[in-house]
PDB file of N, CA and C in Angstrom:
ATOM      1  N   UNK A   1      17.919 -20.184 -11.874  1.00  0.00           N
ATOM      2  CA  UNK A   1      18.904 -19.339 -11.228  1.00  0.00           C
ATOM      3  C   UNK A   1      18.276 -18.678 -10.006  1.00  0.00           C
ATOM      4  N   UNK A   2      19.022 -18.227  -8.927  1.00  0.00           N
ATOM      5  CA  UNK A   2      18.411 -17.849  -7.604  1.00  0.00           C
ATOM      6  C   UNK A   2      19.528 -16.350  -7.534  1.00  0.00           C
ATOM      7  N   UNK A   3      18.593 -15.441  -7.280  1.00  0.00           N
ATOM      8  CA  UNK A   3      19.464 -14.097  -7.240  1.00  0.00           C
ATOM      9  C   UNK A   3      18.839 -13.635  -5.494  1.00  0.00           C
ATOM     10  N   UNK A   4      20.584 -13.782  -4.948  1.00  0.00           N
ATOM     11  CA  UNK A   4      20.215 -13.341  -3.657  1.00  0.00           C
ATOM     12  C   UNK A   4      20.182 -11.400  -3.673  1.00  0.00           C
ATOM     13  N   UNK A   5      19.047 -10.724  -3.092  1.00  0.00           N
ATOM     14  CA  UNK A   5      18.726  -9.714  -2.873  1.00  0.00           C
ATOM     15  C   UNK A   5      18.451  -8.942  -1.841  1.00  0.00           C
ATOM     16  N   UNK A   6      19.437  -8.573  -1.515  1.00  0.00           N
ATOM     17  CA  UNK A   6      19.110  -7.707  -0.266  1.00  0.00           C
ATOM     18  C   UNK A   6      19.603  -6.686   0.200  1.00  0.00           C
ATOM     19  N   UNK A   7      19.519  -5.828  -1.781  1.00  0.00           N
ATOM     20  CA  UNK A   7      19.170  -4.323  -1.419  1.00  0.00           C
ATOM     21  C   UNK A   7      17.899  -3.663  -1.478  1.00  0.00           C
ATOM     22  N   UNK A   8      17.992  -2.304  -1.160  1.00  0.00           N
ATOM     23  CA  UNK A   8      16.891  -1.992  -1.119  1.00  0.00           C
ATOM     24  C   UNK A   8      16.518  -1.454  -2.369  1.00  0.00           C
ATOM     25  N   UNK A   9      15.320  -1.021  -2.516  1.00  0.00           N
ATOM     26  CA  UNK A   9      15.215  -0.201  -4.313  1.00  0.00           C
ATOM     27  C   UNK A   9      15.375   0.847  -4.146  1.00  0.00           C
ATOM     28  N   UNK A  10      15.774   1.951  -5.004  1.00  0.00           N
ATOM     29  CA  UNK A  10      15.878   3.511  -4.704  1.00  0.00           C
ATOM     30  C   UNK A  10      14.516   4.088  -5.401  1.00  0.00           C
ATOM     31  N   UNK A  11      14.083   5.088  -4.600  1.00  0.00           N
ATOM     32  CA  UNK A  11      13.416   6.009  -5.369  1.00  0.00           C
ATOM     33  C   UNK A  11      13.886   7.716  -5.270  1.00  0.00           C
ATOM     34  N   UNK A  12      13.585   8.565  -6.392  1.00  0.00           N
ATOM     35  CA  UNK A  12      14.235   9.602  -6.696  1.00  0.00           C
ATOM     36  C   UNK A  12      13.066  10.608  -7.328  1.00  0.00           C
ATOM     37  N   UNK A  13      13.248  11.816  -6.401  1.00  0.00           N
ATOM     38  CA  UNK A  13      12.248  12.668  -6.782  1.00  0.00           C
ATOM     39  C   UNK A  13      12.435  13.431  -7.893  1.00  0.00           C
ATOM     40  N   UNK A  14      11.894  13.696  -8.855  1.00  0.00           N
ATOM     41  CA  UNK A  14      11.573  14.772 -10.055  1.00  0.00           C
ATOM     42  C   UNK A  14      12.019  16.164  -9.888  1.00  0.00           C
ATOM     43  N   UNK A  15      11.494  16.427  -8.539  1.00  0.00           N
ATOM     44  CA  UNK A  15      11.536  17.744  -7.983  1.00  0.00           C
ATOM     45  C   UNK A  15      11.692  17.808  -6.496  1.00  0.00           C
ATOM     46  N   UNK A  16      12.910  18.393  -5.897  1.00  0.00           N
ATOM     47  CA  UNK A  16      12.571  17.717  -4.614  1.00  0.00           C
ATOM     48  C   UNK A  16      12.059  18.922  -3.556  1.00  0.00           C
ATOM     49  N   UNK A  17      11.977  20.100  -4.179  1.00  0.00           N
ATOM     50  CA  UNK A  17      11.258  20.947  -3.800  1.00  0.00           C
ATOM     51  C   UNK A  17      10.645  21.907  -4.450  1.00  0.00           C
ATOM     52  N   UNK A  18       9.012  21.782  -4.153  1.00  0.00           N
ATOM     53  CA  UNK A  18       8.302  22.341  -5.567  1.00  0.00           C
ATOM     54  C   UNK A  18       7.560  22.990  -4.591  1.00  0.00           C
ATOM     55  N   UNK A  19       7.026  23.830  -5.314  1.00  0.00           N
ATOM     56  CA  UNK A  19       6.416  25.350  -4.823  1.00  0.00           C
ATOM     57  C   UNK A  19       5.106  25.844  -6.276  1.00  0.00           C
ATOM     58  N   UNK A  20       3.675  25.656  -5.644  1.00  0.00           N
ATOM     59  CA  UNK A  20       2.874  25.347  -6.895  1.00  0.00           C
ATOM     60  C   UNK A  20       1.402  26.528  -6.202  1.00  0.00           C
ATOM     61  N   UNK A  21       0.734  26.533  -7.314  1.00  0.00           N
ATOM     62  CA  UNK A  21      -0.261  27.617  -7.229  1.00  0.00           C
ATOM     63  C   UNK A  21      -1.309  26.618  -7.216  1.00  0.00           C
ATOM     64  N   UNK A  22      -1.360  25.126  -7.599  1.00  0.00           N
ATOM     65  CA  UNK A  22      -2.457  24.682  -7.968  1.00  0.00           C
ATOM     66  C   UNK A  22      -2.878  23.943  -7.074  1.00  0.00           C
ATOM     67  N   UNK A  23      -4.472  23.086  -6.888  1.00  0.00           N
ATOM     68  CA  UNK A  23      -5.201  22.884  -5.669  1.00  0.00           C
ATOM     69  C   UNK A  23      -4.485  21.629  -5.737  1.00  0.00           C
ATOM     70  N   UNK A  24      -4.421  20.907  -7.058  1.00  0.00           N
ATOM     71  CA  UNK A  24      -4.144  19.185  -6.784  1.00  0.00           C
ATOM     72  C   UNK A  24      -2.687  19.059  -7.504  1.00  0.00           C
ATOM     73  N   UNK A  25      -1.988  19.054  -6.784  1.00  0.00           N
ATOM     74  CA  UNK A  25      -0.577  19.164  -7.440  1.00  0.00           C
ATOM     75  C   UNK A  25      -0.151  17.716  -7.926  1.00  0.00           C
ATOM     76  N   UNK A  26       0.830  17.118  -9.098  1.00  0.00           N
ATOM     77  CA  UNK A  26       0.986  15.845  -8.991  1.00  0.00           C
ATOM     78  C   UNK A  26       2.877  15.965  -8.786  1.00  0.00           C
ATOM     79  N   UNK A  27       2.992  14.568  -7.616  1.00  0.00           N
ATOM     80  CA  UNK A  27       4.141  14.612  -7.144  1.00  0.00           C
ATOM     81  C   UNK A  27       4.973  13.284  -8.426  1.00  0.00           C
ATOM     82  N   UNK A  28       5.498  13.809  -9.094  1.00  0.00           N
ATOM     83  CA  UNK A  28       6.425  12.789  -9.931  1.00  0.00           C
ATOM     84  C   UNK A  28       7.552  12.359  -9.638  1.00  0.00           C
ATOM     85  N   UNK A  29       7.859  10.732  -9.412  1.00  0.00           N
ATOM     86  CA  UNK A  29       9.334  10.376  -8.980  1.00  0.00           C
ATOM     87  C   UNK A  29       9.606   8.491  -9.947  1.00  0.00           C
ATOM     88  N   UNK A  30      11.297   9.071  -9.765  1.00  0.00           N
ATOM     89  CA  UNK A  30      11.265   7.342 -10.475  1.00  0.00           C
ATOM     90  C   UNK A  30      12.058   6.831  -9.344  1.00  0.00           C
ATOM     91  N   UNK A  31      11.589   5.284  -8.952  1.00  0.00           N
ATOM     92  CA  UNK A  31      11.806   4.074  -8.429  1.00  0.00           C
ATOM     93  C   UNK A  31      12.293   3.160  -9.105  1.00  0.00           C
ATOM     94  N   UNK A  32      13.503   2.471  -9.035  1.00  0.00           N
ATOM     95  CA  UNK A  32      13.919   1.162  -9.284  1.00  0.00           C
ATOM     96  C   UNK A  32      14.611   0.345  -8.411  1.00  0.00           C
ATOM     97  N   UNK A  33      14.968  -0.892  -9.136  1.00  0.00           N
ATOM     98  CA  UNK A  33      15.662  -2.011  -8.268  1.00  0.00           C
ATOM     99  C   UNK A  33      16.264  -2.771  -9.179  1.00  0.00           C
ATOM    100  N   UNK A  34      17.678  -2.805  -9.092  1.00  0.00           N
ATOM    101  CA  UNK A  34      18.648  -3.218 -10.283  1.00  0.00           C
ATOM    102  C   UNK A  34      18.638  -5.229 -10.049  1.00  0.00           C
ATOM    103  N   UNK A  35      17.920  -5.768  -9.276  1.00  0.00           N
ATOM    104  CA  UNK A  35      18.463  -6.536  -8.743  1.00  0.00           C
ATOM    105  C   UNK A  35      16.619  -8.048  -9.080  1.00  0.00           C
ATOM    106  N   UNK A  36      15.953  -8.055  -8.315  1.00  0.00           N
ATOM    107  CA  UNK A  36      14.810  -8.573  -8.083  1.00  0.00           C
ATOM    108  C   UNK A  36      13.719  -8.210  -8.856  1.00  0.00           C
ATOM    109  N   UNK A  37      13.879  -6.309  -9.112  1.00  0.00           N
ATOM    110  CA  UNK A  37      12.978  -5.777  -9.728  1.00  0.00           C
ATOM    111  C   UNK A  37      11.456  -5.123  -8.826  1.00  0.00           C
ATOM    112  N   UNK A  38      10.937  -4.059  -9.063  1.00  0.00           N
ATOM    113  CA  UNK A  38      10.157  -3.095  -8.159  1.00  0.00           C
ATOM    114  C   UNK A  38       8.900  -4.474  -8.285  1.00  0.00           C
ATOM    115  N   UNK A  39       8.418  -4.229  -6.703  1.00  0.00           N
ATOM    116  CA  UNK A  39       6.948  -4.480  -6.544  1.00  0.00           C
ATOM    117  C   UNK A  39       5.949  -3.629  -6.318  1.00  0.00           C
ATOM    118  N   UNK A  40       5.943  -3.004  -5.526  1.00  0.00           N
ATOM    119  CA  UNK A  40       4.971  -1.574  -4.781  1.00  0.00           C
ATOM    120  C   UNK A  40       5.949  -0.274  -4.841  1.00  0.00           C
ATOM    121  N   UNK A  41       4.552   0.395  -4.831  1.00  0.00           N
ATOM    122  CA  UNK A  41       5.387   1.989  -4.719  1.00  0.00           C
ATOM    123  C   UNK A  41       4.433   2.725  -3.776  1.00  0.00           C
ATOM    124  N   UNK A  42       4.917   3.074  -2.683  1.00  0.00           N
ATOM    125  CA  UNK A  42       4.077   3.506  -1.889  1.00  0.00           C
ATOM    126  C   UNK A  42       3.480   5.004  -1.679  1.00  0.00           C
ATOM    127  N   UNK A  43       2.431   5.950  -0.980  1.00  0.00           N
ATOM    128  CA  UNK A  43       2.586   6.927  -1.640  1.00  0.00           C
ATOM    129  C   UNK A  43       1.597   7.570  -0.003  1.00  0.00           C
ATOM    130  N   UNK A  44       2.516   8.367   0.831  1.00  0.00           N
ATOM    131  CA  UNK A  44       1.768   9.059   2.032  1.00  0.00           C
ATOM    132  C   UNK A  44       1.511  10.573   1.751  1.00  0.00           C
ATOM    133  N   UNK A  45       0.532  10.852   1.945  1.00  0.00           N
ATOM    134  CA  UNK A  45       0.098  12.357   2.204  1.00  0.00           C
ATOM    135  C   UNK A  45      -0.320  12.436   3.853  1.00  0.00           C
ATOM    136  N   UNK A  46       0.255  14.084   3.987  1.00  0.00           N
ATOM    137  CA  UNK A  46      -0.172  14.085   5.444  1.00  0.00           C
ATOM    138  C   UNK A  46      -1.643  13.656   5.942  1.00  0.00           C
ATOM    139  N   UNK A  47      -1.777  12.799   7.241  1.00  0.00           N
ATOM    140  CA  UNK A  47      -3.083  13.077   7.176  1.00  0.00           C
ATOM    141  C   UNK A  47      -3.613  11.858   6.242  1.00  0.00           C
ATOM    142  N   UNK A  48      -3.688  11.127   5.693  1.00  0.00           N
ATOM    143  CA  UNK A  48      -3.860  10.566   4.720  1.00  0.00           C
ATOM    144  C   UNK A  48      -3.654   9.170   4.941  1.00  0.00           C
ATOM    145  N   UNK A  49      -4.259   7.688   4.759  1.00  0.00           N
ATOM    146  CA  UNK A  49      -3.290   6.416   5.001  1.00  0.00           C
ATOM    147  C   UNK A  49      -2.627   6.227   3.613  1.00  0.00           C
ATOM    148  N   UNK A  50      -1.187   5.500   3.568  1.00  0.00           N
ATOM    149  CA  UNK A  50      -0.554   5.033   3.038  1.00  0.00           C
ATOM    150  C   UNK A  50      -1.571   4.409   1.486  1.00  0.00           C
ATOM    151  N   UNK A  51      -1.072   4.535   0.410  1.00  0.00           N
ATOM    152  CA  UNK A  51      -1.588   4.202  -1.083  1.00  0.00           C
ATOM    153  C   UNK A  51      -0.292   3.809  -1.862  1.00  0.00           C
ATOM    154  N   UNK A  52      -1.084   2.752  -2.903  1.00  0.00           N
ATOM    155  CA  UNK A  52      -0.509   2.415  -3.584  1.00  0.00           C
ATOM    156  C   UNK A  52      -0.475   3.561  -4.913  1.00  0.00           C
ATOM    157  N   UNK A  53       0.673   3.855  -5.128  1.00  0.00           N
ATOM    158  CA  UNK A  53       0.988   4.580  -6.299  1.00  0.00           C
ATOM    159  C   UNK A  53       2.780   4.429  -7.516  1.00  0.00           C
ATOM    160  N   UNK A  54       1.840   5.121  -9.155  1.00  0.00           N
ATOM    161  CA  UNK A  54       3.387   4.505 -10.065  1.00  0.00           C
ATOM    162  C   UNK A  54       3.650   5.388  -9.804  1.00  0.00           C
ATOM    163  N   UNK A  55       4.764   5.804  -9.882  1.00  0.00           N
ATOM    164  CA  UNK A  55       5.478   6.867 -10.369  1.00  0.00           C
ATOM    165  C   UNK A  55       4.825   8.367 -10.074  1.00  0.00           C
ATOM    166  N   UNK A  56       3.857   8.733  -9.762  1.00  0.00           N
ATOM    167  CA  UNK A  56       3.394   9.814  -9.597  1.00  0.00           C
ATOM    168  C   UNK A  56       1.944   9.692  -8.702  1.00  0.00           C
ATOM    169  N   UNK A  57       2.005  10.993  -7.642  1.00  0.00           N
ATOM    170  CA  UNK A  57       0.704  10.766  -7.268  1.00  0.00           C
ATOM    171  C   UNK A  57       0.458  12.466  -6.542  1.00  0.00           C
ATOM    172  N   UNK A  58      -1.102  12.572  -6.320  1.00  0.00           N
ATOM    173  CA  UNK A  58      -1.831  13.582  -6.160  1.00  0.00           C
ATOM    174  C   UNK A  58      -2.816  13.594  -4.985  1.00  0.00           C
ATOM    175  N   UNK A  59      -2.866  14.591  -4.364  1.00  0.00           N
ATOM    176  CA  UNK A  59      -4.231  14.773  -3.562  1.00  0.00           C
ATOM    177  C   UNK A  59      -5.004  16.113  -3.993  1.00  0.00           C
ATOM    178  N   UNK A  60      -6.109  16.042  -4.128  1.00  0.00           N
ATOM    179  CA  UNK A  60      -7.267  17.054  -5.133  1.00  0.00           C
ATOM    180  C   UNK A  60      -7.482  17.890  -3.759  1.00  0.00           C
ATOM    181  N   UNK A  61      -7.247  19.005  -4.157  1.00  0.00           N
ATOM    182  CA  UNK A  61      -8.137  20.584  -3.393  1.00  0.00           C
ATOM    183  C   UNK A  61      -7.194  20.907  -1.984  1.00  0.00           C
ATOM    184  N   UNK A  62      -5.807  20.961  -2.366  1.00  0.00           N
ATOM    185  CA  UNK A  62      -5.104  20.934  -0.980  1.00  0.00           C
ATOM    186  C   UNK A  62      -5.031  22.523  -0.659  1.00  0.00           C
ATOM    187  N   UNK A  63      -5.301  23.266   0.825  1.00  0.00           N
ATOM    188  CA  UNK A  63      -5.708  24.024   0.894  1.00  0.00           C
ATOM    189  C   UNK A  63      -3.391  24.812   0.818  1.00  0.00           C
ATOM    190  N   UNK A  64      -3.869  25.929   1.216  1.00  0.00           N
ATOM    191  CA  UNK A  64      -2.624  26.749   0.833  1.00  0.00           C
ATOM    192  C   UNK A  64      -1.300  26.511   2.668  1.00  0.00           C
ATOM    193  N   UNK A  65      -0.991  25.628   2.333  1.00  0.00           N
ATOM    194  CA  UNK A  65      -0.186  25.143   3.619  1.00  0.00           C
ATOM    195  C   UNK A  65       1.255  24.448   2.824  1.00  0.00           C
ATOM    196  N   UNK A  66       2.336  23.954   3.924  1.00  0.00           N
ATOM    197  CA  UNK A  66       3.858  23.242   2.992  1.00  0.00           C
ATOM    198  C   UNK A  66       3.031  21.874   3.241  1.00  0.00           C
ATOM    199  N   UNK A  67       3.838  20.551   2.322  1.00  0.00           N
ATOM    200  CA  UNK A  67       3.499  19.404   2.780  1.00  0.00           C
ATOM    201  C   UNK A  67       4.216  18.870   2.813  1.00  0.00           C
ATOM    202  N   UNK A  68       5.053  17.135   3.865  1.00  0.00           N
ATOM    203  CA  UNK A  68       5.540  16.516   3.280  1.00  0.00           C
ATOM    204  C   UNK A  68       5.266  15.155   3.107  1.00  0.00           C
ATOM    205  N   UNK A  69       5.398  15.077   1.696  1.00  0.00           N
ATOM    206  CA  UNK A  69       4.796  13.898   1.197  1.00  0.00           C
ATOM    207  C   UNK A  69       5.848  12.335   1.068  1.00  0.00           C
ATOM    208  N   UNK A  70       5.277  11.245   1.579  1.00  0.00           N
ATOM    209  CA  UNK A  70       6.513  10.751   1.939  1.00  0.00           C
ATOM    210  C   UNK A  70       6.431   9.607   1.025  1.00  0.00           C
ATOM    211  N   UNK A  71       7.233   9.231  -0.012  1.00  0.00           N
ATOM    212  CA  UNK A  71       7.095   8.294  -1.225  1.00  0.00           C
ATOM    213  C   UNK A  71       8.143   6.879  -0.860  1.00  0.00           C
ATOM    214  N   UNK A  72       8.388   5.829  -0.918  1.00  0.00           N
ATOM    215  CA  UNK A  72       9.034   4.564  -0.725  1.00  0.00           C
ATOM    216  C   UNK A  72       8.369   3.452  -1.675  1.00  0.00           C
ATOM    217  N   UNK A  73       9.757   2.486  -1.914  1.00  0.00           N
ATOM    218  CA  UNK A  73       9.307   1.309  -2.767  1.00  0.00           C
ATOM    219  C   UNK A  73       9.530   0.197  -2.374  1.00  0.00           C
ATOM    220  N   UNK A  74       9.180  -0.788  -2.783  1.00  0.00           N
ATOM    221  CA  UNK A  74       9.549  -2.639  -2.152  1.00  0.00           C
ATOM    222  C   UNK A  74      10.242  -3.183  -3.576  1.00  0.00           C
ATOM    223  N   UNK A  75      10.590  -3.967  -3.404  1.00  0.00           N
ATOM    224  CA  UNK A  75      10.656  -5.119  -4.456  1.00  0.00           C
ATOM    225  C   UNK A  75      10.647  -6.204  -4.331  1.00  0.00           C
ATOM    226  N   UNK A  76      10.671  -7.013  -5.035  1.00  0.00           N
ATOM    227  CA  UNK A  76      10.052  -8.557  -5.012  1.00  0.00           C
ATOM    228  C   UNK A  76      11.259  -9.558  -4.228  1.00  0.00           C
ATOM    229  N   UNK A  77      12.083  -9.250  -3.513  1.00  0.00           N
ATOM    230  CA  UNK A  77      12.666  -9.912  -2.827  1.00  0.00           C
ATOM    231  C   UNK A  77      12.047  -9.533  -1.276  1.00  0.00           C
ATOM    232  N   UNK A  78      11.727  -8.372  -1.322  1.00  0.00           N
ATOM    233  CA  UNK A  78      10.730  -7.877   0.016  1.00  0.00           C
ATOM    234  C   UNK A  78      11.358  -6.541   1.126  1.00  0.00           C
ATOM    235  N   UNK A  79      12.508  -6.413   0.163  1.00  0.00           N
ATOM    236  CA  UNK A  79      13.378  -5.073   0.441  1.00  0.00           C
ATOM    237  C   UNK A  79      12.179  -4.071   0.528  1.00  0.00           C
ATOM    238  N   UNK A  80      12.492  -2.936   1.371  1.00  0.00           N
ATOM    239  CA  UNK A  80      11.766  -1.896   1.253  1.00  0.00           C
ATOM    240  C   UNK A  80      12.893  -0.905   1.606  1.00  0.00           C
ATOM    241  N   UNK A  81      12.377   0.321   0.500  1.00  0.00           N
ATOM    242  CA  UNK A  81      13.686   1.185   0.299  1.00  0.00           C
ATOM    243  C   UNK A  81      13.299   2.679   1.561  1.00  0.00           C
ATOM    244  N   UNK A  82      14.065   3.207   2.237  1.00  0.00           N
ATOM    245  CA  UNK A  82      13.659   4.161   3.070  1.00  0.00           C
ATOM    246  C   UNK A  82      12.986   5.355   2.441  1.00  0.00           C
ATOM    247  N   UNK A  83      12.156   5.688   3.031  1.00  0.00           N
ATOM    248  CA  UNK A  83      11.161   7.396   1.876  1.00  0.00           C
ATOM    249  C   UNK A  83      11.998   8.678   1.898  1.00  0.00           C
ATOM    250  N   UNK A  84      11.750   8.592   1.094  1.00  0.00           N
ATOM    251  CA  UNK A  84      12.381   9.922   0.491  1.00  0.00           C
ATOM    252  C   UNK A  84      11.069  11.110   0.902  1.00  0.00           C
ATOM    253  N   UNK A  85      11.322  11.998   0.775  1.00  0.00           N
ATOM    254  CA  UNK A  85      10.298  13.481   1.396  1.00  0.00           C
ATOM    255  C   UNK A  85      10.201  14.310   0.640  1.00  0.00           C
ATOM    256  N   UNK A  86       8.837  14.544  -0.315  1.00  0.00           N
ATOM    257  CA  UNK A  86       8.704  15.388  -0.882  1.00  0.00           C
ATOM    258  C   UNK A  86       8.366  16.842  -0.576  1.00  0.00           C
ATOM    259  N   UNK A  87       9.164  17.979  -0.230  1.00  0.00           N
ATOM    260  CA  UNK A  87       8.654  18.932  -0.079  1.00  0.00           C
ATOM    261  C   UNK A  87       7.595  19.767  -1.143  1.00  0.00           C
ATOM    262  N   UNK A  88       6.737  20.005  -0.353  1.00  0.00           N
ATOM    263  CA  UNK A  88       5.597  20.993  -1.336  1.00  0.00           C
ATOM    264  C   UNK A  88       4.932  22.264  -0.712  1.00  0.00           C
ATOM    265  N   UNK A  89       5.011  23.014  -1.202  1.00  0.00           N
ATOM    266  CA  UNK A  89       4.302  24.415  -0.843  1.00  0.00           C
ATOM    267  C   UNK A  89       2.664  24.491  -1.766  1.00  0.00           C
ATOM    268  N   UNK A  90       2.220  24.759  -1.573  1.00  0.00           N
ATOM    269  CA  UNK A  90       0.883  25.102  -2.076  1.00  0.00           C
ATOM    270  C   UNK A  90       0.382  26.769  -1.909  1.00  0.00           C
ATOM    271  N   UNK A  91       0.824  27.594  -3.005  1.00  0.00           N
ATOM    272  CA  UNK A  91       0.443  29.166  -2.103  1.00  0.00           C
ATOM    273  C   UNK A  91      -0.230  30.059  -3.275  1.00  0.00           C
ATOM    274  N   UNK A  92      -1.337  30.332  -3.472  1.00  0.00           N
ATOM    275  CA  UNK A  92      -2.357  30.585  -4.372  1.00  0.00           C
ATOM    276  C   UNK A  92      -2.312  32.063  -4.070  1.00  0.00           C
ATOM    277  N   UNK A  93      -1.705  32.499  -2.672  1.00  0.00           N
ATOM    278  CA  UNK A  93      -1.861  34.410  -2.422  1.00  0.00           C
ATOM    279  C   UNK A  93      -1.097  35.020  -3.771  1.00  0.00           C
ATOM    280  N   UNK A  94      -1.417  35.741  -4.502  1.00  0.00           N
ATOM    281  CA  UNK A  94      -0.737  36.785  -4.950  1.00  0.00           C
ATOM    282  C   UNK A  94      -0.081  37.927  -4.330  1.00  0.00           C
ATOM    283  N   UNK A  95       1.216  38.196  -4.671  1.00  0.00           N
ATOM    284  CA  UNK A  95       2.082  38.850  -4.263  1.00  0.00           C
ATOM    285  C   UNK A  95       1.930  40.292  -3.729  1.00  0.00           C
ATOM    286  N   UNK A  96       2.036  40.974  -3.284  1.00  0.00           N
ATOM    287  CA  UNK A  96       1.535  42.348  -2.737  1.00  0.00           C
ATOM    288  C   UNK A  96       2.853  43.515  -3.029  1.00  0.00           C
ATOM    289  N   UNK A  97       2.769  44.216  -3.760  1.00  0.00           N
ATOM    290  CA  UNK A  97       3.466  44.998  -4.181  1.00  0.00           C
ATOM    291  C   UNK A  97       3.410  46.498  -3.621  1.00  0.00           C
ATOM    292  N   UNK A  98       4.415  47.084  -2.767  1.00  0.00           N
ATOM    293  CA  UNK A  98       4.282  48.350  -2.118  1.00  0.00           C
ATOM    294  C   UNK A  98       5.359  48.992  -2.648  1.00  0.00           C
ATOM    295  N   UNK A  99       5.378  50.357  -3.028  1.00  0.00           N
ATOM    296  CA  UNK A  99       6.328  51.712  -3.418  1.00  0.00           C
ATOM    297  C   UNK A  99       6.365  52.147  -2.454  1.00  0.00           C
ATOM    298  N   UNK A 100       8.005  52.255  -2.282  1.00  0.00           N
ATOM    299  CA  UNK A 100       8.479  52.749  -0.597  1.00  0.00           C
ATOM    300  C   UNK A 100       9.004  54.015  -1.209  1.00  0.00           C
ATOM    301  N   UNK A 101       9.494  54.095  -2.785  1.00  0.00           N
ATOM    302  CA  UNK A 101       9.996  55.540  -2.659  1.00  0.00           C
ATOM    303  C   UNK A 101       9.653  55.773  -4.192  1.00  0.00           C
ATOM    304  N   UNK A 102       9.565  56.898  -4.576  1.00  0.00           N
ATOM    305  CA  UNK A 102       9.207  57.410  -5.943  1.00  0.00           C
ATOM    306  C   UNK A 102      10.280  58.684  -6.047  1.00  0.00           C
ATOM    307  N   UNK A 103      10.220  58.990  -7.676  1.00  0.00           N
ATOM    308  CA  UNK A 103      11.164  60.075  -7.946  1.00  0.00           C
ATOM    309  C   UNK A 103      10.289  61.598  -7.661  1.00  0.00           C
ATOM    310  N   UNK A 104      10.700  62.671  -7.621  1.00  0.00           N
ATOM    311  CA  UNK A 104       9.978  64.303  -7.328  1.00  0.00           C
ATOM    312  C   UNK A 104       9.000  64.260  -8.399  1.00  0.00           C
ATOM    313  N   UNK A 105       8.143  64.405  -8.302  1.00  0.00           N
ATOM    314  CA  UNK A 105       7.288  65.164  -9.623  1.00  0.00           C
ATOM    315  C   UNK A 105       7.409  65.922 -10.431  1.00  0.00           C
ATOM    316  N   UNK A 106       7.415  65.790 -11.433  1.00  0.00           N
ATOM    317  CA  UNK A 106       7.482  66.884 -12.828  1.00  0.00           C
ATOM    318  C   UNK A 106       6.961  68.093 -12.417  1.00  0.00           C
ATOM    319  N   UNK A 107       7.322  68.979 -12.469  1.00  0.00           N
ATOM    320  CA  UNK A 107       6.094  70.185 -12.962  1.00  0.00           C
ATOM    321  C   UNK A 107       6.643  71.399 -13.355  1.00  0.00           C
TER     322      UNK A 107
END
């Protein structure tokens, strides 16, 4: 049998905007292709060349900046699906708490 294919595969983020305290965050998403079936899953960090990655991927010790991380898939007919954009924050500051007004004092 010959299955003509020529869509693309989807991929779909977990979270499509995450906001994290930690140095190596992992970006989780699912990819498919109803049709040919997934080959590659691709996986960009800024700054970074293009990697092969499943379903999830990471960069170790990212300093406290947003990122966007740009994820896409192929499949075996040779479709490649457009990237989707992971937004990420990375912000390790703790919050700063100021009293602008208080009640009179007891006395």
């Amino acid at each position: 049998a010959i299955i003509h294919d020529d869509e693309d595969p989807s991929v779909v983020l977990q979270i499509p905007v995450m906001a994290t305290n930690v140095a190596a965050p992992v970006v989780n998403f699912v990819a498919g292709d109803r049709l040919s079936g997934l080959d590659k899953m691709f996986c960009e960090w800024p700054g970074q060349a293009v990697q092969d990655c499943r379903f999830a991927t990471s960069n170790g010790n990212l300093a406290e900046n947003r990122y966007l991380v740009k994820i896409s898939a192929s499949d075996k007919a040779g479709n490649v699906s457009d990237p989707v954009l992971q937004d990420l924050i990375v912000d390790r500051t703790a919050p700063v708490i100021t009293i602008l007004n208080s009640p009179p004092l007891l006395g």
